[in-house]
C-alpha atoms as a PDB file:
ATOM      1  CA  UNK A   1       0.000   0.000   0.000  1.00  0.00           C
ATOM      2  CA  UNK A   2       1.575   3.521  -0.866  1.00  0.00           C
ATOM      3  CA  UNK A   3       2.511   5.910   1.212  1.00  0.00           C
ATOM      4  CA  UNK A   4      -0.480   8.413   2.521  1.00  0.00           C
ATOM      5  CA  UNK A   5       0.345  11.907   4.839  1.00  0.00           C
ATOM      6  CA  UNK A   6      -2.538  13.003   7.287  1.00  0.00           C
ATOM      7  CA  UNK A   7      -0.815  16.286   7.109  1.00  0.00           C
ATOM      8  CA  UNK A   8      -3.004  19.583   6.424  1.00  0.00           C
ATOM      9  CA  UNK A   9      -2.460  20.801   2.818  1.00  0.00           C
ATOM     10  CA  UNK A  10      -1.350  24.296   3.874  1.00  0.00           C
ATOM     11  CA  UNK A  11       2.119  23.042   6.223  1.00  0.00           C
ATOM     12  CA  UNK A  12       5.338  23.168   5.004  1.00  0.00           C
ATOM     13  CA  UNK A  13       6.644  19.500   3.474  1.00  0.00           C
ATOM     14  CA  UNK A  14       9.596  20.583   5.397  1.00  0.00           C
ATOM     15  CA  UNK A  15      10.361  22.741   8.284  1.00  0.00           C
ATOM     16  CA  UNK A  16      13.596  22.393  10.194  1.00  0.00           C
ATOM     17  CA  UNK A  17      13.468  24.478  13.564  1.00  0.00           C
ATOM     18  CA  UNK A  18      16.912  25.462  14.840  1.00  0.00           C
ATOM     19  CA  UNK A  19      18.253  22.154  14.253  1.00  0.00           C
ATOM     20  CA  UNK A  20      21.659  21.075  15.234  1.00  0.00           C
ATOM     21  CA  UNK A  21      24.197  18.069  15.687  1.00  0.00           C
ATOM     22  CA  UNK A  22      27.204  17.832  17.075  1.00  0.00           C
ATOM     23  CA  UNK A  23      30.224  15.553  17.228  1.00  0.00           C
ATOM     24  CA  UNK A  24      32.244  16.538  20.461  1.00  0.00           C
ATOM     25  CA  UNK A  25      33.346  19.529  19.364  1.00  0.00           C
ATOM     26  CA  UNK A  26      32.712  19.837  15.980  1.00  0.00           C
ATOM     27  CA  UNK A  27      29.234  21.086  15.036  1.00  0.00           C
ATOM     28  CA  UNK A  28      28.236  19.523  12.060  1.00  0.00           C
ATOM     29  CA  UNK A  29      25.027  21.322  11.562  1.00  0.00           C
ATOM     30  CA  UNK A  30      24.115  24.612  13.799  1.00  0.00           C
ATOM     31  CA  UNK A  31      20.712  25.722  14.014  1.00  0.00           C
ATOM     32  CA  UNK A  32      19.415  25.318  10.660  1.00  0.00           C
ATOM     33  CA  UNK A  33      16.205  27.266   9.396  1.00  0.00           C
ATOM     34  CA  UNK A  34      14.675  25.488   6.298  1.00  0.00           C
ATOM     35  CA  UNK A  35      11.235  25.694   4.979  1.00  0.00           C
ATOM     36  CA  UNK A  36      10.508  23.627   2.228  1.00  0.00           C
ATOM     37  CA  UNK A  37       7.101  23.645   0.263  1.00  0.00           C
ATOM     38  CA  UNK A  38       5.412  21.020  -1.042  1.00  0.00           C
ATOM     39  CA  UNK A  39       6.357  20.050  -4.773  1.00  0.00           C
ATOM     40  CA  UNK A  40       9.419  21.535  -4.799  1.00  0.00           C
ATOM     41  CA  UNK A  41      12.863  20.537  -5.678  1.00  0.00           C
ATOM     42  CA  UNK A  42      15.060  22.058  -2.994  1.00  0.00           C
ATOM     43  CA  UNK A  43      18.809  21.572  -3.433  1.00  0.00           C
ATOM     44  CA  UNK A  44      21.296  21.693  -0.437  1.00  0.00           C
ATOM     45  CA  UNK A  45      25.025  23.026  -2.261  1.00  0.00           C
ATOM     46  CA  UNK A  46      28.261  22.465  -0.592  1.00  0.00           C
ATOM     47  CA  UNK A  47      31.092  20.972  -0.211  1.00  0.00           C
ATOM     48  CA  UNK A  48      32.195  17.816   1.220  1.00  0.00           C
ATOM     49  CA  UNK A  49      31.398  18.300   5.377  1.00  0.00           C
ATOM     50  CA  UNK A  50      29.533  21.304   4.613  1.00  0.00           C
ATOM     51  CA  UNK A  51      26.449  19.314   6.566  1.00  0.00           C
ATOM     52  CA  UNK A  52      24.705  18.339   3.835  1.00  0.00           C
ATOM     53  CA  UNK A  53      24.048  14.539   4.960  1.00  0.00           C
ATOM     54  CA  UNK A  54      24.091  14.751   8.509  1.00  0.00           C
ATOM     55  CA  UNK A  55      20.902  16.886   7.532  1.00  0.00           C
ATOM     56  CA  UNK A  56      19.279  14.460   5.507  1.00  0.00           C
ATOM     57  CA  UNK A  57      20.004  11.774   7.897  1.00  0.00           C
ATOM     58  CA  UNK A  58      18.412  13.635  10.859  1.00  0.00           C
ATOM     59  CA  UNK A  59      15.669  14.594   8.558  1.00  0.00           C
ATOM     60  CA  UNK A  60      15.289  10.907   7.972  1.00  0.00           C
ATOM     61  CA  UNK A  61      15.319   9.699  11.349  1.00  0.00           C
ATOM     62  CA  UNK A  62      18.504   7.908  10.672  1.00  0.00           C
ATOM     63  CA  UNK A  63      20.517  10.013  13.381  1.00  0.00           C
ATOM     64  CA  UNK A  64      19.050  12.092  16.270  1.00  0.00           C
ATOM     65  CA  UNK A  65      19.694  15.971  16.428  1.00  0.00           C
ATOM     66  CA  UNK A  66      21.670  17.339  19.430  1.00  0.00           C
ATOM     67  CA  UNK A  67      19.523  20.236  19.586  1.00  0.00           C
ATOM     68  CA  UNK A  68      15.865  21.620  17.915  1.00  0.00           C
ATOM     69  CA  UNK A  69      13.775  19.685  15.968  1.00  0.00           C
ATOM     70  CA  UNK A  70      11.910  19.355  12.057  1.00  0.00           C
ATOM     71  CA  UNK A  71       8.692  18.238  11.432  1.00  0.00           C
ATOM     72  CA  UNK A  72       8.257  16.822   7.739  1.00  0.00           C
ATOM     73  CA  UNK A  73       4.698  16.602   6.268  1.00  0.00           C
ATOM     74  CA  UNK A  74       3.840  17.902   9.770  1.00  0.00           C
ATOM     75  CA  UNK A  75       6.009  15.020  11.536  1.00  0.00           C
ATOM     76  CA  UNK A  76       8.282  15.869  13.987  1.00  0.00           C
ATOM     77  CA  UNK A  77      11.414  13.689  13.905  1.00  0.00           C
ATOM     78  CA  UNK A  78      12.092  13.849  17.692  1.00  0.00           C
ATOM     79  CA  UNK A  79       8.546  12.363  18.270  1.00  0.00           C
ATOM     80  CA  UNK A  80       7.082  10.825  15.366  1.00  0.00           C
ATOM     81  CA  UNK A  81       9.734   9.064  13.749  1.00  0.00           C
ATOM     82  CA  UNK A  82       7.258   5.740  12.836  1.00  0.00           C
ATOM     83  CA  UNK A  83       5.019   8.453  10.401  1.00  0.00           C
ATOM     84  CA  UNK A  84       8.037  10.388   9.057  1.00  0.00           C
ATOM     85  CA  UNK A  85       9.186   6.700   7.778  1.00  0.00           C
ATOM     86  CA  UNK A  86       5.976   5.818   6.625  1.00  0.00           C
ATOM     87  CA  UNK A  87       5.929   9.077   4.081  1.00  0.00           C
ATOM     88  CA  UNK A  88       9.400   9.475   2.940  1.00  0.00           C
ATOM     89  CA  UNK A  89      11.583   7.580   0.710  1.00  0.00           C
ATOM     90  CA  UNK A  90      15.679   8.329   0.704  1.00  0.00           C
ATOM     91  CA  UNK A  91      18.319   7.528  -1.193  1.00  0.00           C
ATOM     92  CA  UNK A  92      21.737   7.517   0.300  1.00  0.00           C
ATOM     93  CA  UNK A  93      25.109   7.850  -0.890  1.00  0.00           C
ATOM     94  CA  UNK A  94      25.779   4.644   0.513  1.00  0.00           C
ATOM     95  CA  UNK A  95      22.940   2.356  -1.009  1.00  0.00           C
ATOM     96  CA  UNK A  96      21.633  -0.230   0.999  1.00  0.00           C
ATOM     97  CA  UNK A  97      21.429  -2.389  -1.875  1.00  0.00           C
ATOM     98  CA  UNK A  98      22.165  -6.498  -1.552  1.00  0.00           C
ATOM     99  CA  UNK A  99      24.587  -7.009  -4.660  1.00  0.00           C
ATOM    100  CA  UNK A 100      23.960 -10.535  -4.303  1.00  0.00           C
ATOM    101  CA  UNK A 101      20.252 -10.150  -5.380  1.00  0.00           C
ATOM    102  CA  UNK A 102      18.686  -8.550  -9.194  1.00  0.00           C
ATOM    103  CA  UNK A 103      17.178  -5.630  -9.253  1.00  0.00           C
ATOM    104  CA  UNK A 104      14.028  -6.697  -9.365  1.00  0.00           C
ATOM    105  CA  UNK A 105      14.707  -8.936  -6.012  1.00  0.00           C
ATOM    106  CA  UNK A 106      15.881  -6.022  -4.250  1.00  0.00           C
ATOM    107  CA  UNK A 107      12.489  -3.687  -5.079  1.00  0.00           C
ATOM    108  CA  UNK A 108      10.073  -6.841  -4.631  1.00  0.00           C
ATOM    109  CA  UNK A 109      12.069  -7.114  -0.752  1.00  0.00           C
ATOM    110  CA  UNK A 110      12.127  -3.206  -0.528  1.00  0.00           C
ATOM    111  CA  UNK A 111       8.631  -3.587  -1.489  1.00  0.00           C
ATOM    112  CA  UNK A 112       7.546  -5.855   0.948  1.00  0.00           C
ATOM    113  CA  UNK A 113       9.199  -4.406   4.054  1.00  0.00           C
ATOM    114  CA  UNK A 114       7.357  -1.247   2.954  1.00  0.00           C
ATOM    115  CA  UNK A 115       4.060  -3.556   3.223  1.00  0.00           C
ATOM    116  CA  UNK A 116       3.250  -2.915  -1.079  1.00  0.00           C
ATOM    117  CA  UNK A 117       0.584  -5.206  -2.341  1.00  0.00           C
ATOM    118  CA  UNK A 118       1.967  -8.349  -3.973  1.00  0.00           C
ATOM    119  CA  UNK A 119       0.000  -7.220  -7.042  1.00  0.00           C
ATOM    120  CA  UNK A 120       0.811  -3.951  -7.288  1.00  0.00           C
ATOM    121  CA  UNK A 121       4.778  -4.414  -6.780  1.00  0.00           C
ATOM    122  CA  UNK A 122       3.962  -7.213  -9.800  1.00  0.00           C
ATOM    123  CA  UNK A 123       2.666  -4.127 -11.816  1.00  0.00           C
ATOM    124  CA  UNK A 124       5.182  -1.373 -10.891  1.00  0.00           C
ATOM    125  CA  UNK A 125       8.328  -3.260 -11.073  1.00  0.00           C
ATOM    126  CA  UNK A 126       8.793  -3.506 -14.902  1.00  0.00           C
ATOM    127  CA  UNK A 127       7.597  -0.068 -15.004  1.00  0.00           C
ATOM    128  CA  UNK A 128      10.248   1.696 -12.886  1.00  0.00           C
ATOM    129  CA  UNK A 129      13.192  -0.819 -14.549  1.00  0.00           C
ATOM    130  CA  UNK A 130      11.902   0.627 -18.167  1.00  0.00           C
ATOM    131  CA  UNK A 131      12.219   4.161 -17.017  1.00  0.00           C
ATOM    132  CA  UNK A 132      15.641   3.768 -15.180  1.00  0.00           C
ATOM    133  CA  UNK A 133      16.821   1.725 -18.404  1.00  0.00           C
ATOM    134  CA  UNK A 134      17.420  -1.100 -16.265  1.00  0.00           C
ATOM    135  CA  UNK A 135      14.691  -3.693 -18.296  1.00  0.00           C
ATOM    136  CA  UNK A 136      17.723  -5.728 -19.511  1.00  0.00           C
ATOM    137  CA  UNK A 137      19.421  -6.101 -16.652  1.00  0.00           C
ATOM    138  CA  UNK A 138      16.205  -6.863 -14.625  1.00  0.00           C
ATOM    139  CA  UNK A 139      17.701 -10.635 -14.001  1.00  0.00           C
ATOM    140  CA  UNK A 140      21.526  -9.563 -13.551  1.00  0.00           C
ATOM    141  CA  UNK A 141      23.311  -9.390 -10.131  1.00  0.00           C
ATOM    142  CA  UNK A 142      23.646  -6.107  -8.732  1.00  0.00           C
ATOM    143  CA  UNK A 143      27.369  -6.840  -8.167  1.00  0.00           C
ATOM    144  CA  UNK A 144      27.935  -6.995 -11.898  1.00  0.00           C
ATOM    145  CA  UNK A 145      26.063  -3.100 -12.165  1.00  0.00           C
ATOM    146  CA  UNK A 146      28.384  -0.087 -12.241  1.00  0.00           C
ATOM    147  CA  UNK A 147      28.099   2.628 -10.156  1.00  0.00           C
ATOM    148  CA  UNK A 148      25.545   4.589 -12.438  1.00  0.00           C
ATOM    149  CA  UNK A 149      22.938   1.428 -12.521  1.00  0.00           C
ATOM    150  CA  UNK A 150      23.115   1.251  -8.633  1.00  0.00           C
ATOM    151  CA  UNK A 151      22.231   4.763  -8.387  1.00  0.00           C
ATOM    152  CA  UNK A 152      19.275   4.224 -10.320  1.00  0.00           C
ATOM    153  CA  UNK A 153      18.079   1.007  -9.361  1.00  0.00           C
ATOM    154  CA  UNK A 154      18.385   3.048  -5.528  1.00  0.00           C
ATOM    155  CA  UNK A 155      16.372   6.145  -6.275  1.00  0.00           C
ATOM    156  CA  UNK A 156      13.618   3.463  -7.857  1.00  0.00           C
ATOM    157  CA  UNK A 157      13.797   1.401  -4.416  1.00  0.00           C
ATOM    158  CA  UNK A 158      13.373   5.383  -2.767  1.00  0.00           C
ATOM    159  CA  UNK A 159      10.353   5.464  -4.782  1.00  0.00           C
ATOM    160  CA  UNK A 160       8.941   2.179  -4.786  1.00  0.00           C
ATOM    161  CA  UNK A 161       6.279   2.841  -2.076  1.00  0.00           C
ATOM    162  CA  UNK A 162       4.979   5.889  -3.851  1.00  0.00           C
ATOM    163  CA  UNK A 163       6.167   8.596  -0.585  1.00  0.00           C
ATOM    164  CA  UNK A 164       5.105  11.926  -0.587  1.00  0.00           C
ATOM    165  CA  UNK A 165       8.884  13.237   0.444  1.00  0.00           C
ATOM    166  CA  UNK A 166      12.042  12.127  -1.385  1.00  0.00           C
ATOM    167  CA  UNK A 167      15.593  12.747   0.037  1.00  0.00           C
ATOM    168  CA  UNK A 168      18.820  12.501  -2.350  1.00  0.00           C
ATOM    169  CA  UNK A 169      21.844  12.252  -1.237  1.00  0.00           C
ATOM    170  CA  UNK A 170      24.105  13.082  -4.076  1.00  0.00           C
ATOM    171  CA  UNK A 171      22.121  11.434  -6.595  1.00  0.00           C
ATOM    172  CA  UNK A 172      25.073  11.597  -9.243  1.00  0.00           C
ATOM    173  CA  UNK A 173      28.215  11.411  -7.465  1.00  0.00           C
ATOM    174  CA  UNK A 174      30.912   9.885  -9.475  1.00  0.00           C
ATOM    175  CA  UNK A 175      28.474   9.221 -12.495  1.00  0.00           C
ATOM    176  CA  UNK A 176      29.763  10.118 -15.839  1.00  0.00           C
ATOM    177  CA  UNK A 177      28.591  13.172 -17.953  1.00  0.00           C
ATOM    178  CA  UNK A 178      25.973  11.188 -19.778  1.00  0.00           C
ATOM    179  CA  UNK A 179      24.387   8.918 -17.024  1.00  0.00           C
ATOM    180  CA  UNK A 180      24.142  12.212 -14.876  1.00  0.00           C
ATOM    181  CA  UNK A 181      22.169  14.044 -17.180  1.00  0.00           C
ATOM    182  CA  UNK A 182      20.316  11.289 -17.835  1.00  0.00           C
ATOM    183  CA  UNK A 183      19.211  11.360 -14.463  1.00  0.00           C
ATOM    184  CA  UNK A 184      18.534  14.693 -14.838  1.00  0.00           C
ATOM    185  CA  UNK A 185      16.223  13.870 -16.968  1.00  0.00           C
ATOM    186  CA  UNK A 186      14.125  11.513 -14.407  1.00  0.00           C
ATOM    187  CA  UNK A 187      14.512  13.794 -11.617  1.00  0.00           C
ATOM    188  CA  UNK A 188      13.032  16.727 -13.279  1.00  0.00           C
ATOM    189  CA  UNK A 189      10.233  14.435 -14.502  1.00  0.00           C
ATOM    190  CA  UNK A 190       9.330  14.384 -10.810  1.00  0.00           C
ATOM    191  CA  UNK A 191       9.147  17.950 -10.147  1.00  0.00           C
ATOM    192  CA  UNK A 192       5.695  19.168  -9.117  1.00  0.00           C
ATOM    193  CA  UNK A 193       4.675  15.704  -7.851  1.00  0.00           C
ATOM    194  CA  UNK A 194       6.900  14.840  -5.257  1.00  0.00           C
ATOM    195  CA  UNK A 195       8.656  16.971  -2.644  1.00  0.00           C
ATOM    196  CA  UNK A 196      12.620  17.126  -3.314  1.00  0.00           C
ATOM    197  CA  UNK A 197      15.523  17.189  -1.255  1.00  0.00           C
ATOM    198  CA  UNK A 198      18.443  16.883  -3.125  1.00  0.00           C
ATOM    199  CA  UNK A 199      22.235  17.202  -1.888  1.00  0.00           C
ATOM    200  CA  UNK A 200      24.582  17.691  -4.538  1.00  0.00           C
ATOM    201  CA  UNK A 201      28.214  19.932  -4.462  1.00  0.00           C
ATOM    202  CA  UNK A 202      27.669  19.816  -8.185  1.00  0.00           C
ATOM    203  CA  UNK A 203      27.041  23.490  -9.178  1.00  0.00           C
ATOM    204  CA  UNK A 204      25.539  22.758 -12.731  1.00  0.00           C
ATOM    205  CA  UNK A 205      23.637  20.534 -11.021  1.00  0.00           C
ATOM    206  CA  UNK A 206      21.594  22.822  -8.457  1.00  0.00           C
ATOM    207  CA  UNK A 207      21.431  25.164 -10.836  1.00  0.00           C
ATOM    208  CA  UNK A 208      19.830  22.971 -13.639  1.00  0.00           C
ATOM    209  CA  UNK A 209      17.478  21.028 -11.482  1.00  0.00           C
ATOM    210  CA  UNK A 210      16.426  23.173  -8.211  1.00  0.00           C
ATOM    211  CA  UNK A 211      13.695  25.570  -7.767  1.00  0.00           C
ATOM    212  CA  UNK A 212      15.540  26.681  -4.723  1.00  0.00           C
ATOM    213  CA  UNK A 213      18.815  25.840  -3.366  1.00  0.00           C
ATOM    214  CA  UNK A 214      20.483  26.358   0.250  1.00  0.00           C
ATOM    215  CA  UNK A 215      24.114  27.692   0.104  1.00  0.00           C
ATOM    216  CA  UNK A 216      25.561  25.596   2.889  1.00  0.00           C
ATOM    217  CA  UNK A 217      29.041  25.747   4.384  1.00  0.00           C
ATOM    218  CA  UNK A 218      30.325  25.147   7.897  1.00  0.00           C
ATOM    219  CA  UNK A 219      26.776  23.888   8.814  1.00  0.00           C
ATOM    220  CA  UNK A 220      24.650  26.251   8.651  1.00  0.00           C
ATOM    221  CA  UNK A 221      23.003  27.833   4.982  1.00  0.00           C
ATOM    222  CA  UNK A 222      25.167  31.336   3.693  1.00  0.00           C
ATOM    223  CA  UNK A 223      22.651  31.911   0.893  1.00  0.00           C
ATOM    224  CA  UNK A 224      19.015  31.082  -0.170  1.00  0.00           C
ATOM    225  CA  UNK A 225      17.328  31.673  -3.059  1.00  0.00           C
ATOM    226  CA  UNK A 226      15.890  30.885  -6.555  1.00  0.00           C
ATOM    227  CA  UNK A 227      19.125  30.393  -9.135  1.00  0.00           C
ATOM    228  CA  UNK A 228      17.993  33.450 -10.849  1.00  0.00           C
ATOM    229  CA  UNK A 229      17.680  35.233  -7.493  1.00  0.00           C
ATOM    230  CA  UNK A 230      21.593  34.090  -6.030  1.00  0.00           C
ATOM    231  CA  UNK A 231      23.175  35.207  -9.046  1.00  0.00           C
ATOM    232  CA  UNK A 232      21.180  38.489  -9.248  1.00  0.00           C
ATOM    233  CA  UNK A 233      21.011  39.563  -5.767  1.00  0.00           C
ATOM    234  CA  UNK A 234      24.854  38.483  -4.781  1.00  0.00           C
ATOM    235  CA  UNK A 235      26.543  39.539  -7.608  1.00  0.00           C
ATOM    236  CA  UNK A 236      25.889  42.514  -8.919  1.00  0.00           C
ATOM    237  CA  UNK A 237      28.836  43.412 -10.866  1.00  0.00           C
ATOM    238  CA  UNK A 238      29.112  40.911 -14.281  1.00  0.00           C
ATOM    239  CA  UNK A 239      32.643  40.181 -15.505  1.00  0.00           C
ATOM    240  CA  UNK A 240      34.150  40.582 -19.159  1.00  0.00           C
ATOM    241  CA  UNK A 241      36.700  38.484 -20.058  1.00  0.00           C
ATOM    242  CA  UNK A 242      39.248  39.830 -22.858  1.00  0.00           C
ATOM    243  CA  UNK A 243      41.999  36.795 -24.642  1.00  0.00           C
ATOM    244  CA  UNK A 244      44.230  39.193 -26.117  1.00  0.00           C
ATOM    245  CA  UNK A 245      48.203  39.177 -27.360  1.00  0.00           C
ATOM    246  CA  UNK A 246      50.448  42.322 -26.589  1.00  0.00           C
ATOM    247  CA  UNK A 247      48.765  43.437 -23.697  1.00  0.00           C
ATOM    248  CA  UNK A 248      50.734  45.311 -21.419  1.00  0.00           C
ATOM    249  CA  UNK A 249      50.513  46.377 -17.627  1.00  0.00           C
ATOM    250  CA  UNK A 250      50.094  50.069 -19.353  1.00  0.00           C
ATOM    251  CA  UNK A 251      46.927  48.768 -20.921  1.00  0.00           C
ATOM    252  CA  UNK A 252      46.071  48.024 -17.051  1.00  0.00           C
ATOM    253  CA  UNK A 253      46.627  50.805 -15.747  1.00  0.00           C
ATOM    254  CA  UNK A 254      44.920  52.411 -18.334  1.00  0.00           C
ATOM    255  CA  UNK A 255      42.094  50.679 -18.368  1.00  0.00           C
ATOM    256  CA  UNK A 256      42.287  51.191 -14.321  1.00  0.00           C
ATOM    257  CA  UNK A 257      41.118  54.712 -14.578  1.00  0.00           C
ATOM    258  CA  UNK A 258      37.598  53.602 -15.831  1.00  0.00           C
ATOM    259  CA  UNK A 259      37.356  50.380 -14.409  1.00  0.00           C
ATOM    260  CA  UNK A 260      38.792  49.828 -10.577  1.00  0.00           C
ATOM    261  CA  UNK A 261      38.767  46.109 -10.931  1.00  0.00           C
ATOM    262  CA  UNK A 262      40.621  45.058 -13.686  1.00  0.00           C
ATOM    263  CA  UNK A 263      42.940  41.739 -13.277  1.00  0.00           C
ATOM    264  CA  UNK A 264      45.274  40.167 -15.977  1.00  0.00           C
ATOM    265  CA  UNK A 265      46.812  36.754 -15.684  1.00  0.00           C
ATOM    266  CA  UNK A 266      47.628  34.051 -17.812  1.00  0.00           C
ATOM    267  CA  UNK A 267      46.855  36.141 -21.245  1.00  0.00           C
ATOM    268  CA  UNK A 268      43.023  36.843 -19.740  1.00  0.00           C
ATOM    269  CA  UNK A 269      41.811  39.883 -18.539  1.00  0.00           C
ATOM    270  CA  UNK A 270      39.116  40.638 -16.416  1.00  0.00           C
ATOM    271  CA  UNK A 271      37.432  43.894 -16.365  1.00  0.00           C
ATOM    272  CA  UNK A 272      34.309  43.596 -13.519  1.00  0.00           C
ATOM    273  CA  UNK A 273      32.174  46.960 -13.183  1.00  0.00           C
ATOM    274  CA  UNK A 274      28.393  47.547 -12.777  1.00  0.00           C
ATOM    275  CA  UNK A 275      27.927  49.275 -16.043  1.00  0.00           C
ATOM    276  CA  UNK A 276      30.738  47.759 -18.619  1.00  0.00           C
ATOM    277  CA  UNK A 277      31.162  49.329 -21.816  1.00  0.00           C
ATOM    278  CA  UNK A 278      32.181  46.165 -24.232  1.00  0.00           C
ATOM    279  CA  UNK A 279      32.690  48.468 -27.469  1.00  0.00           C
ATOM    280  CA  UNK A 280      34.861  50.872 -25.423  1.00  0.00           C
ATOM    281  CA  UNK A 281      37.270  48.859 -24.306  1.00  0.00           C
ATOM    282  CA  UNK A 282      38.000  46.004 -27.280  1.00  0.00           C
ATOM    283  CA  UNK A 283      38.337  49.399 -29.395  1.00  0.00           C
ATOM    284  CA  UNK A 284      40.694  51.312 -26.607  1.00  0.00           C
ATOM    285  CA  UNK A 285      42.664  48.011 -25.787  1.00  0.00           C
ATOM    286  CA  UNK A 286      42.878  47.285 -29.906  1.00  0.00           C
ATOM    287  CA  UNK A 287      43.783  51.202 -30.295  1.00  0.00           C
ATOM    288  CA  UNK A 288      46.742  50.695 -27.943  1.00  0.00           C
ATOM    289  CA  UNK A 289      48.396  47.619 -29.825  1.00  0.00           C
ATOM    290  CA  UNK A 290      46.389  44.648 -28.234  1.00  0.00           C
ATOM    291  CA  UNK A 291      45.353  41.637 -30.711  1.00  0.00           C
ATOM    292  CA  UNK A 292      42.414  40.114 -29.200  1.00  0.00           C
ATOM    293  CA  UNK A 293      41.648  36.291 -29.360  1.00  0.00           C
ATOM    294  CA  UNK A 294      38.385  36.616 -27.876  1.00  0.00           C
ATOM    295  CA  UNK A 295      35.747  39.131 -25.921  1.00  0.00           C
ATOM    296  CA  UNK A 296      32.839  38.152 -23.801  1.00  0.00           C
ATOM    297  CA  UNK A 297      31.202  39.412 -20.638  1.00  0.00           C
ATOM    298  CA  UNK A 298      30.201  36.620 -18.376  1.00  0.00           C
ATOM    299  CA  UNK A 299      27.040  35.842 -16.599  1.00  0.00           C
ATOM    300  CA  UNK A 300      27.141  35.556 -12.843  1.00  0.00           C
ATOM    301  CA  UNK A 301      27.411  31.653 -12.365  1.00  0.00           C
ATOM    302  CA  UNK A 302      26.712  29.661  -8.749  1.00  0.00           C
ATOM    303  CA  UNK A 303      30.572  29.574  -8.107  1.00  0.00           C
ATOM    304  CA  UNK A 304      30.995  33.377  -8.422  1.00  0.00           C
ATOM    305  CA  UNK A 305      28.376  33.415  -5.204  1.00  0.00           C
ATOM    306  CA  UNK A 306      29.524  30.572  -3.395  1.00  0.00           C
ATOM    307  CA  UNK A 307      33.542  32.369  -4.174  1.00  0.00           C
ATOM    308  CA  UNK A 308      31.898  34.911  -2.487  1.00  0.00           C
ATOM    309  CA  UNK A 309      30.013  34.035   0.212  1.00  0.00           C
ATOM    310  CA  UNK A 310      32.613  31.949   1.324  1.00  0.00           C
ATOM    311  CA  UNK A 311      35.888  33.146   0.267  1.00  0.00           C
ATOM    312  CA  UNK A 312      36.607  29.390  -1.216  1.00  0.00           C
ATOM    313  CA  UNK A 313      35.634  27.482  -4.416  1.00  0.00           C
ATOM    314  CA  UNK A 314      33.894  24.678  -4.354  1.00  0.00           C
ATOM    315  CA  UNK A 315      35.423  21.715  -5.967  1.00  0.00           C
ATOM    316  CA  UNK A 316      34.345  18.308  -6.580  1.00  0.00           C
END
């Protein structure tokens, strides 16, 4: 039987109230402040130890918070851990996944513990291995699967028992270019009807996917906002970028007197300013001897804000 919530329509999926954990001294997560609405694809960005999965496991009842609390679908985690179970589905970075078993042994199990009609698993089985691309592989060993087939076949066991709140741990994490957009691709097709929280320290990938996304570093969130609304509201300066031969630090200096930041390293220059006149300076940097490879001015990207929020960049 699939997953129901008693929860009135007009609560947050999830609400996180000061909530904090600690390891002796080290405070993994300090009083975070999230308020998730229903349907939406939320994305938590960060770097590794930023506190991205000691969230998600607290939010899953998988580890109890030191301090403050988070009700999900109205649940609180502290209290009602049996209901938050009941209405959530989660897929981990580390899958709990028997490689000994097929895939469609491990959903009919996962299925069964979840208390799914023997009919109805019989039904949706095939279904979910045709949309992961798994329906050839529906008889193979999970040990013989690479690392892109286990993710899948572990957000379809997430989903399985139809919950109403789905929690992603880095979804794509060591997946190649084309299996991660692929799941793109299936995680944008369930926008709208399921309630999304998604880890990733991906940038492209927050900022393809998310409706929202959480800034997170140190624990607690730096930045929230739309994609649109980060980029906009945090940087408000946009960036040109000039490949050009012969420049020299006159040209700099020059081009100092207009522009205050102006940078040039490695044959690229970078000219930031509010208002930036692109004409006016290819023509004044051509006019003073400069042969330019290529001109562009750059939109503000996630990195820029997290470079800036934090003072680091965030690599994978």
């Amino acid at each position: 039987m699939a997953a129901t919530s008693k929860a009135q329509p007009d609560i947050p999926a999830i609400e996180t109230l000061d909530l904090s954990r600690s390891y002796g001294q080290l405070l993994a997560v300090d009083k975070l402040n999230l308020n998730i609405r229903k349907g939406e694809l939320f994305a938590l960005l960060g770097p590794n130890g930023a506190g991205k999965s000691t969230t998600i496991n607290m939010l899953c009842c998988l580890l109890k918070p030191t301090s403050g609390t988070a009700r999900v679908m109205g649940f609180d985690i502290n209290t009602q851990g049996y209901q938050v179970k009941s209405i959530i589905g989660s897929s981990p970075q580390e899958t709990a996944i028997s490689d000994h078993l097929t895939p469609v042994e491990n959903l009919g199990l996962f299925g069964k513990l979840n208390h799914i009609d023997p009919a109805k698993l019989k039904e949706w089985i095939p279904r979910f291995l045709e949309i992961m691309g798994l329906e050839d592989r529906a008889k193979s060993q999970v040990h013989t699967f690479s690392g892109g087939m286990k993710r899948r076949l572990s957000i379809m066991m997430a989903l399985i028992h139809n919950p109403d709140v789905v929690f992603l741990d880095e979804p794509t994490l060591g997946l190649d270019p084309q299996v991660r957009h692929a799941m793109w691709e299936y995680i944008e097709s369930l926008k709208g009807k399921k309630t999304i929280l998604l880890t990733t320290h991906y940038m492209e990938e927050a900022d393809h996917l998310a409706d929202r996304i959480g800034i997170m570093d140190q624990g607690r969130i730096v930045a929230l906002g739309t994609p649109v609304e980060l980029k906009q509201s945090l940087i408000k300066e946009p960036t040109m970028r000039v490949q050009a031969f012969n420049i020299s630090q006159r040209m700099v200096a020059d081009l100092k007197n207009f522009y205050p930041k102006v940078e040039f390293s490695g044959g690229t220059l970078s000219i930031s300013a509010e208002h930036l006149e692109f004409n006016e300076i290819v023509n004044r940097l051509q006019n003073a001897g400069a042969t330019i490879r290529s001109a562009q001015i750059k939109d503000p990207s996630l990195e820029d804000v997290y470079l800036k929020l934090t003072g680091k960049e965030l690599r994978e």
